[in-house]
Protein backbone atom coordinates (compact mmCIF):
# COMPACT_ATOMS: atom_id res chain seq x y z
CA UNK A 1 -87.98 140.53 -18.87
CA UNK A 2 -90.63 137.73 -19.16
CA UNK A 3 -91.12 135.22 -16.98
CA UNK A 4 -90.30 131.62 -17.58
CA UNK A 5 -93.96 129.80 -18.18
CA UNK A 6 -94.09 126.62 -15.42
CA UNK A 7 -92.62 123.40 -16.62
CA UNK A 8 -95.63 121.05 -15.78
CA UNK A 9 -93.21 117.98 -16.01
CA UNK A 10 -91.20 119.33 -13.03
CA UNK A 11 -94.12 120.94 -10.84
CA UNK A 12 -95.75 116.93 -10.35
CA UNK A 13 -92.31 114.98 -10.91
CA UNK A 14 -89.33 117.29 -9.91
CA UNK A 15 -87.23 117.30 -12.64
CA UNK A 16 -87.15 119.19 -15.83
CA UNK A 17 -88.05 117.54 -19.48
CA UNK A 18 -84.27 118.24 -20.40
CA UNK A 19 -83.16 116.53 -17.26
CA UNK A 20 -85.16 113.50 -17.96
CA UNK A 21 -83.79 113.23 -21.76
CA UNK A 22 -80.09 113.95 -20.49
CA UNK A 23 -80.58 110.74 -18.36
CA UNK A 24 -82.68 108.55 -20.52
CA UNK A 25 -80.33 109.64 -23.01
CA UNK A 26 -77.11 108.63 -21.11
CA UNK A 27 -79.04 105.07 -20.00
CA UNK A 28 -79.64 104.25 -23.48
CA UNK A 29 -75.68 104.65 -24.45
CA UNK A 30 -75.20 101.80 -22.09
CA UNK A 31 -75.79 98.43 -21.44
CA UNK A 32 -77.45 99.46 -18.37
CA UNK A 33 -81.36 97.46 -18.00
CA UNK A 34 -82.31 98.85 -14.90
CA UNK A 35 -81.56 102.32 -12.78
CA UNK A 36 -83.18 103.66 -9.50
CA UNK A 37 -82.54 107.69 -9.34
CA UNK A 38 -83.90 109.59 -6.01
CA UNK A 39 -83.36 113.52 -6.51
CA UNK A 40 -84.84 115.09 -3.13
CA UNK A 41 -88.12 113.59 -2.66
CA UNK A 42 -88.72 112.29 -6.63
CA UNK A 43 -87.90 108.50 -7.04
CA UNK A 44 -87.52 107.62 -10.86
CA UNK A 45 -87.49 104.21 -11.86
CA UNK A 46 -85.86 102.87 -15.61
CA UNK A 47 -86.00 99.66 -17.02
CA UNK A 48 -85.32 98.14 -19.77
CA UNK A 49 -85.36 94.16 -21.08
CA UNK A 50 -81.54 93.32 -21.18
CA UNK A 51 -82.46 92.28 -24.78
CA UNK A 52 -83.00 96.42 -25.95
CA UNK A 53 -79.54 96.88 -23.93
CA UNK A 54 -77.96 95.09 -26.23
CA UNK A 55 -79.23 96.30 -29.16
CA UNK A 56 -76.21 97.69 -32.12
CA UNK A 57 -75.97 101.91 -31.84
CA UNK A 58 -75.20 103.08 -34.83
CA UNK A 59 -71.76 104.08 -35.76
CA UNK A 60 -70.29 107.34 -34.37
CA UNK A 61 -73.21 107.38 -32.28
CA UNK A 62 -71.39 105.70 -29.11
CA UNK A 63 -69.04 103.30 -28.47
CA UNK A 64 -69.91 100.37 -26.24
CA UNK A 65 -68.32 99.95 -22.52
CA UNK A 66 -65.13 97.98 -22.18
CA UNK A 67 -67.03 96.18 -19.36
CA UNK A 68 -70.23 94.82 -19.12
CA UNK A 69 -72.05 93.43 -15.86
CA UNK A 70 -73.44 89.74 -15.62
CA UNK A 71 -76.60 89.80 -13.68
CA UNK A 72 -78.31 87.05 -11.87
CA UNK A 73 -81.12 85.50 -13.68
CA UNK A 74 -83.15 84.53 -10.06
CA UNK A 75 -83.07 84.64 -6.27
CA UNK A 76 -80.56 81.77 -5.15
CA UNK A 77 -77.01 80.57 -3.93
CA UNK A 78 -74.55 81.67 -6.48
CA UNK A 79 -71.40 79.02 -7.27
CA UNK A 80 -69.00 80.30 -9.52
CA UNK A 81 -67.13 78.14 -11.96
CA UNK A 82 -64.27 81.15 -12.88
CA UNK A 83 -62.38 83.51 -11.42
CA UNK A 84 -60.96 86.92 -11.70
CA UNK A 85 -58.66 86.87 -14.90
CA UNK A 86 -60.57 84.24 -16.40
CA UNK A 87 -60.57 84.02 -20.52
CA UNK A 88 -64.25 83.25 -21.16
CA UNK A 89 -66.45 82.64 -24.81
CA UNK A 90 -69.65 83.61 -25.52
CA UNK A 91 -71.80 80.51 -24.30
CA UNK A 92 -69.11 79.77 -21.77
CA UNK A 93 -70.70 78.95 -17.88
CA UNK A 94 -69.59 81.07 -15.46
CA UNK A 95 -71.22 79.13 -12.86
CA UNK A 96 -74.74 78.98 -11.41
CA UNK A 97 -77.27 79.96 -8.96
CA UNK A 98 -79.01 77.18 -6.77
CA UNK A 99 -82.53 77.79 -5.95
CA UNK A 100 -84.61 75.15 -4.44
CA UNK A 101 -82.10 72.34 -4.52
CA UNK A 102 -82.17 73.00 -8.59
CA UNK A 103 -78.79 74.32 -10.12
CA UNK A 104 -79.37 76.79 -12.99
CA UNK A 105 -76.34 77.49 -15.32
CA UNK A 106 -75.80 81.08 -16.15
CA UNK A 107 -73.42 81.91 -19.35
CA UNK A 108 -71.46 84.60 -20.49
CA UNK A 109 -73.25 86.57 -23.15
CA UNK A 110 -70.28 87.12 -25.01
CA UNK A 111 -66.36 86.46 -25.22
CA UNK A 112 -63.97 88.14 -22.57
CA UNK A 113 -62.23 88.06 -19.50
CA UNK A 114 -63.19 88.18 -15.78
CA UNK A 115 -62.35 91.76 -14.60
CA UNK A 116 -63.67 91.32 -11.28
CA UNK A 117 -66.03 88.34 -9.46
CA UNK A 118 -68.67 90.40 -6.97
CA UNK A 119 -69.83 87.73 -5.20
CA UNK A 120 -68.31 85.30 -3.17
CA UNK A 121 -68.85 80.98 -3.63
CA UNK A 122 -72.47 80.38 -1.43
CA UNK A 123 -73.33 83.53 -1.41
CA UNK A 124 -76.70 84.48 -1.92
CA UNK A 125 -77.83 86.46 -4.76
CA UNK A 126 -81.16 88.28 -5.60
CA UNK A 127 -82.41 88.44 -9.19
CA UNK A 128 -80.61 91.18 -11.22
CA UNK A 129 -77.36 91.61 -8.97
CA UNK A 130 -74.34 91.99 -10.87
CA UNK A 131 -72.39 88.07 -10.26
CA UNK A 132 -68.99 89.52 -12.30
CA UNK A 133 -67.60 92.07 -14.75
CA UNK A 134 -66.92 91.00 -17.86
CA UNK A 135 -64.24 92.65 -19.85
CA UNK A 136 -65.36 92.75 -23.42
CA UNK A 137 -62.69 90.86 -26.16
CA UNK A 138 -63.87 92.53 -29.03
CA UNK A 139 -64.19 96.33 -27.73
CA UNK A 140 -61.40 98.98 -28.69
């Protein structure tokens, strides 16, 4: 029986080539823009501009989430202007983050409900934490 030749991928970075396509493939089916992944002592880092997240996959490819995650735009005080249950439209403020005395508004990217608000009135937020879940109006 012959011996498997060395995967050089895994010897310097710990995981296989197939195990790094499996995930980039499953983070590219979502509207995921960032991802931290430790396995044992490798530390693999994915981002991508929230712009590529939302790009169209074709159809029969993959369907989008029911849910999608509103990040913060910066480092501030968040004050929300809806709550859980919340009809929203695309455009639509769902409140904003103070940072240095300056209120900036942050909108919903697209039309749906408020599934769940993560953070709390005057709480601070740090940029890229998920504010609320968004349920989707349009998906199946």
């Amino acid at each position: 029986m012959r011996e498997r030749p060395p995967d050089p991928l895994r010897e310097r970075a710990g995981v296989s080539a197939d195990e790094l396509a499996d995930l980039l493939s499953l983070v590219g089916a979502s509207d995921v823009t960032e991802l931290d992944v430790t396995l044992g002592s490798t530390r693999l880092s994915l981002r991508r501009s929230p712009a590529q997240a939302s790009l169209p996959v074709p159809a029969g490819e993959a369907r989008e989430p029911r849910s999608l995650a509103i990040a913060s735009p910066l480092v501030g005080i968040f004050r929300p202007s809806v709550a859980s249950g919340d009809a929203l439209e695309a455009g639509q403020s769902i409140g904003a983050i103070e940072a240095l005395g300056m209120p900036t508004s942050v909108d919903a990217p697209q039309s749906g409900s408020v599934e769940d608000l993560l953070v709390q009135d005057g709480s601070p937020v740090e940029y890229g934490q998920p504010l609320l879940i968004l349920r989707r109006g349009d998906a199946p």
